[in-house]
Each structure stands twice: as C-alpha cells, then as structure tokens.
N, C-alpha and C. Protein backbone atom coordinates (compact mmCIF):
# COMPACT_ATOMS: atom_id res chain seq x y z
N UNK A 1 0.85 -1.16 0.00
CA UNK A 1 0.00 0.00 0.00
C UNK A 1 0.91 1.24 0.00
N UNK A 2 0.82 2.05 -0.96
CA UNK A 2 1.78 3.37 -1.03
C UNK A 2 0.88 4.80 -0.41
N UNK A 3 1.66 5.40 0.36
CA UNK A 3 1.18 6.67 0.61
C UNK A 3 1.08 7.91 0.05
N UNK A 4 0.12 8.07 -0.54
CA UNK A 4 0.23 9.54 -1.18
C UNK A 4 0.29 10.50 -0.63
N UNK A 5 0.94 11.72 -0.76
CA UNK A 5 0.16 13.35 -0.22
C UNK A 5 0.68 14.38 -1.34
N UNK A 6 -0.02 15.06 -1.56
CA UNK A 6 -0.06 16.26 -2.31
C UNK A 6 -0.44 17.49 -1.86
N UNK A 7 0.16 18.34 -1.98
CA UNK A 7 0.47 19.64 -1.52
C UNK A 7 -0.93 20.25 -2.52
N UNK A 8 -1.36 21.42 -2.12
CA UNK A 8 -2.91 21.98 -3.13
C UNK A 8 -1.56 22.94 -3.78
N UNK A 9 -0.85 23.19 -3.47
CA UNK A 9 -0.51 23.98 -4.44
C UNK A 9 0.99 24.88 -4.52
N UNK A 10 1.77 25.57 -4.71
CA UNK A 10 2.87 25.63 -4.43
C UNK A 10 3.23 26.46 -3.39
N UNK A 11 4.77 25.95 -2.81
CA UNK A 11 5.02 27.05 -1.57
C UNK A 11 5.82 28.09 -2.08
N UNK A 12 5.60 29.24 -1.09
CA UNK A 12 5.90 30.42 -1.78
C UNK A 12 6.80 30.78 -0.22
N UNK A 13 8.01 30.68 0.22
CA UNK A 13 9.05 31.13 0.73
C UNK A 13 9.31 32.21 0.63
N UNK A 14 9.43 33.82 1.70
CA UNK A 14 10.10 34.94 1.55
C UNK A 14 11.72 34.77 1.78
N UNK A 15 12.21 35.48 1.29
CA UNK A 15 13.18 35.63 1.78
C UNK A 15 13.68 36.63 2.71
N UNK A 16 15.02 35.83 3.72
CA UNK A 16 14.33 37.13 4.83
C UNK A 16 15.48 38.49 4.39
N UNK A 17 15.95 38.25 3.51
CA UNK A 17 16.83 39.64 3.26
C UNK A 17 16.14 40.37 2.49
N UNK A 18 14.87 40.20 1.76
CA UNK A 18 14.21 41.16 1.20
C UNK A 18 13.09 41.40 1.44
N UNK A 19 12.44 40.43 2.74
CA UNK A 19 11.04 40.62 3.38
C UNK A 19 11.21 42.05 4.15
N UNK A 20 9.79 42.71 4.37
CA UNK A 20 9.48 43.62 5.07
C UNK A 20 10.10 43.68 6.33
N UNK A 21 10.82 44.86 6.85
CA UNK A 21 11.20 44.91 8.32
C UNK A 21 10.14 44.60 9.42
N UNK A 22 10.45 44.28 10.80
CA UNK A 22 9.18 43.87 11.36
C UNK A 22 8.73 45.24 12.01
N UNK A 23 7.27 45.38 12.41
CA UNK A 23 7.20 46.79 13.40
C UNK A 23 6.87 46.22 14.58
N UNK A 24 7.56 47.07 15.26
CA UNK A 24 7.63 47.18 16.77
C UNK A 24 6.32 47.53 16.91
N UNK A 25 5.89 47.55 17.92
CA UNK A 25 4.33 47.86 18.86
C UNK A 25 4.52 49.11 19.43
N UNK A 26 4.19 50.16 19.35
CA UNK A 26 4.89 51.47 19.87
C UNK A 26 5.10 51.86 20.81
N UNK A 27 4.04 50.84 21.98
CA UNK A 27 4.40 51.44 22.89
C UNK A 27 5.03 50.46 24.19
N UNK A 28 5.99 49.75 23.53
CA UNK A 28 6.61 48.50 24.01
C UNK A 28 8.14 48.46 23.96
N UNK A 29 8.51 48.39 24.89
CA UNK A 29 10.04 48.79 25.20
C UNK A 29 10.80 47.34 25.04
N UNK A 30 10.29 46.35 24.78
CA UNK A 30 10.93 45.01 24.24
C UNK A 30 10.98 45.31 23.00
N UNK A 31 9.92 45.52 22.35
CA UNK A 31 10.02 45.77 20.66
C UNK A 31 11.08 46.81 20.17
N UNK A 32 10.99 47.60 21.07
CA UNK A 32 11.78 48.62 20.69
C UNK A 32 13.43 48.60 20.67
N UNK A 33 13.66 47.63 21.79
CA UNK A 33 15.34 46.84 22.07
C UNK A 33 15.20 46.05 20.73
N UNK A 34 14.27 44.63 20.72
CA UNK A 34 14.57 44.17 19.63
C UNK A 34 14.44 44.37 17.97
N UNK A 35 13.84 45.48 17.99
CA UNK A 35 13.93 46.48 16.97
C UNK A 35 15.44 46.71 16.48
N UNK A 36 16.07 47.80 17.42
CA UNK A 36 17.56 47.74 17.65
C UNK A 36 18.35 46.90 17.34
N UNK A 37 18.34 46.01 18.12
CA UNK A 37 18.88 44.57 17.79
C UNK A 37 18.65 44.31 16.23
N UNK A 38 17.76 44.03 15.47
CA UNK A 38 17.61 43.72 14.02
C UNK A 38 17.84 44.87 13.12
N UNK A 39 18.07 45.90 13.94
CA UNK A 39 18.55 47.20 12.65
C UNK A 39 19.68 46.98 12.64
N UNK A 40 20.54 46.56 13.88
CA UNK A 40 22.02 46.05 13.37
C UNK A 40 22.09 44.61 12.89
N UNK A 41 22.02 43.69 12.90
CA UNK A 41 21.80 42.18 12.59
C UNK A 41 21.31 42.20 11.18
N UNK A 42 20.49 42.84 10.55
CA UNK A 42 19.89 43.06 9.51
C UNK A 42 21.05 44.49 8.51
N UNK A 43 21.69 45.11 8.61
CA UNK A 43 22.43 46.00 7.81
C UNK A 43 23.85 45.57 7.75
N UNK A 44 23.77 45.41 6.21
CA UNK A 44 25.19 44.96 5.97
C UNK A 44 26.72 45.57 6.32
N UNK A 45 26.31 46.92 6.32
CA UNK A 45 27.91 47.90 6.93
C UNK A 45 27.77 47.80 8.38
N UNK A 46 26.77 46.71 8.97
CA UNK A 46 27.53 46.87 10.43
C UNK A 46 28.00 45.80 11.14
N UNK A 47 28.87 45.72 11.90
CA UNK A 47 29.83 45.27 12.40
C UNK A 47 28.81 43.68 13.04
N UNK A 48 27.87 43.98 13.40
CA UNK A 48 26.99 42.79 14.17
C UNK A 48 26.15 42.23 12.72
N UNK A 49 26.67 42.63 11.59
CA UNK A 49 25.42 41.88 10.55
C UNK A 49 25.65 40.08 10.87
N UNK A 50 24.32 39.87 10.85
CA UNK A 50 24.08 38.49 10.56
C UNK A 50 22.82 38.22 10.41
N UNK A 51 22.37 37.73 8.95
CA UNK A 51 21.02 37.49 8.18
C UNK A 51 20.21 36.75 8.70
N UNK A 52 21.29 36.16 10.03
CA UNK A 52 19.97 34.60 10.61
C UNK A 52 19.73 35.02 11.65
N UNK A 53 20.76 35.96 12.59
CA UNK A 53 19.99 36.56 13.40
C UNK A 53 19.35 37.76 13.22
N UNK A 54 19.31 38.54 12.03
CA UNK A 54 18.12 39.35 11.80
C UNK A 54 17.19 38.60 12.06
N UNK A 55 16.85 37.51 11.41
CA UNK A 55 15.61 36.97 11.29
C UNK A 55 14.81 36.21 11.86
N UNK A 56 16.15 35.62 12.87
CA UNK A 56 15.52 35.17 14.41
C UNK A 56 15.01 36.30 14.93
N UNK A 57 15.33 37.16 15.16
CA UNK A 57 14.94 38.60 16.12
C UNK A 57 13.56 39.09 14.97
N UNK A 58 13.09 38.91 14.20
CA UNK A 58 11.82 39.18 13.45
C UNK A 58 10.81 38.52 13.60
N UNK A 59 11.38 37.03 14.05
CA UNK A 59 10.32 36.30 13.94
C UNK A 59 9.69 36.24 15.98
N UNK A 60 11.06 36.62 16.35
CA UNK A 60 10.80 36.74 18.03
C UNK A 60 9.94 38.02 18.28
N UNK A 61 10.05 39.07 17.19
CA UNK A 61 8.83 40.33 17.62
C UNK A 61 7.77 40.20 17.09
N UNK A 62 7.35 38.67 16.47
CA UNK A 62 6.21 38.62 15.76
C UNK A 62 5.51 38.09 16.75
N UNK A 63 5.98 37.46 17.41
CA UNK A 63 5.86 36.46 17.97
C UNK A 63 5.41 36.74 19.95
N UNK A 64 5.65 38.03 19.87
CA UNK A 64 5.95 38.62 21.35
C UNK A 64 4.64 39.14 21.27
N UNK A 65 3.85 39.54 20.39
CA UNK A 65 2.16 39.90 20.82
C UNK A 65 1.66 38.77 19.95
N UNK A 66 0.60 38.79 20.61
CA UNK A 66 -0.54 37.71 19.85
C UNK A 66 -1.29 38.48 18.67
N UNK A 67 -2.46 38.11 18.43
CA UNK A 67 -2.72 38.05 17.28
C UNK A 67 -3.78 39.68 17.21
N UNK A 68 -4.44 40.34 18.56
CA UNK A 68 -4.97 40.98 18.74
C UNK A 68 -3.55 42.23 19.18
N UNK A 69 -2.73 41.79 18.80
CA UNK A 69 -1.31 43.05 19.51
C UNK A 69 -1.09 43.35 20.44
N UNK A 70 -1.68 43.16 21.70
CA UNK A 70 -1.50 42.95 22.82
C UNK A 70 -0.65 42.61 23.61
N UNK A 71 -0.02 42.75 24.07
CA UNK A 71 1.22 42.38 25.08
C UNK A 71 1.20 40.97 25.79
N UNK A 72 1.91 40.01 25.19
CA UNK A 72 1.93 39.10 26.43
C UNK A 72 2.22 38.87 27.24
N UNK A 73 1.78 38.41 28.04
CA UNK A 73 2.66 38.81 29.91
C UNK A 73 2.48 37.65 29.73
N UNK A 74 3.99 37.51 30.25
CA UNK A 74 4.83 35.91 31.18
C UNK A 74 4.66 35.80 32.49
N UNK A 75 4.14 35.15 33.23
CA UNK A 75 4.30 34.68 34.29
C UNK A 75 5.04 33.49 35.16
C-alpha cells in the first residue's frame, strides 16, 4: 500500500533579506530593544550583521504579541 500526499498547491518562501522589516508595537520597550537589535543584525555595513539573526529577532517580535497586539505577559 503506497502513501500519497499532495500539496494543493505551491510554496511560496520569503526571503528574509528582502522581506518587510518587522514593526515594533509602539508602545513596548521590548520591541523597541529588539527592533535595535535587528537594525544592526539586519544591515550589511555593520559590524553585528548576521542574516539569521536578523531573522531570528523578526520572527521573536512577531511572535511577542498575539494576534490581537497585545502584550503578552509571562508569568
């Protein structure tokens, strides 16, 4: 018995050196460090560039409010 699966349709991958910068939440002082953090990590003339940690740090401020933008508090 063979297993099939098929995808509906093709994947479409950004790339993260030419995807949109992420936005910070404005009035959030984490976003705003890791903002920082990815303006250097993310620009090639600076001394801290690195493309994977830009993009770890993009996907960590996406990731830091939910879906309503809201702040998540850790407890």
């Amino acid at each position: 018995m063979a297993l099939e699966k098929t995808l509906g349709g093709p994947v479409n991958l950004t790339d993260p050196l030419t995807a949109d910068p992420p936005k910070p939440h404005p009035k959030c002082g984490v976003c705003a460090a890791l903002y920082e953090q990815w303006r250097h990590a993310a620009a090639p003339s600076s001394t801290a560039y690195d493309p994977s940690k830009a993009s770890d740090i993009a996907v960590e401020m996406k990731r830091h409010h939910d879906n309503s933008g809201a702040v998540k508090v850790q407890s």
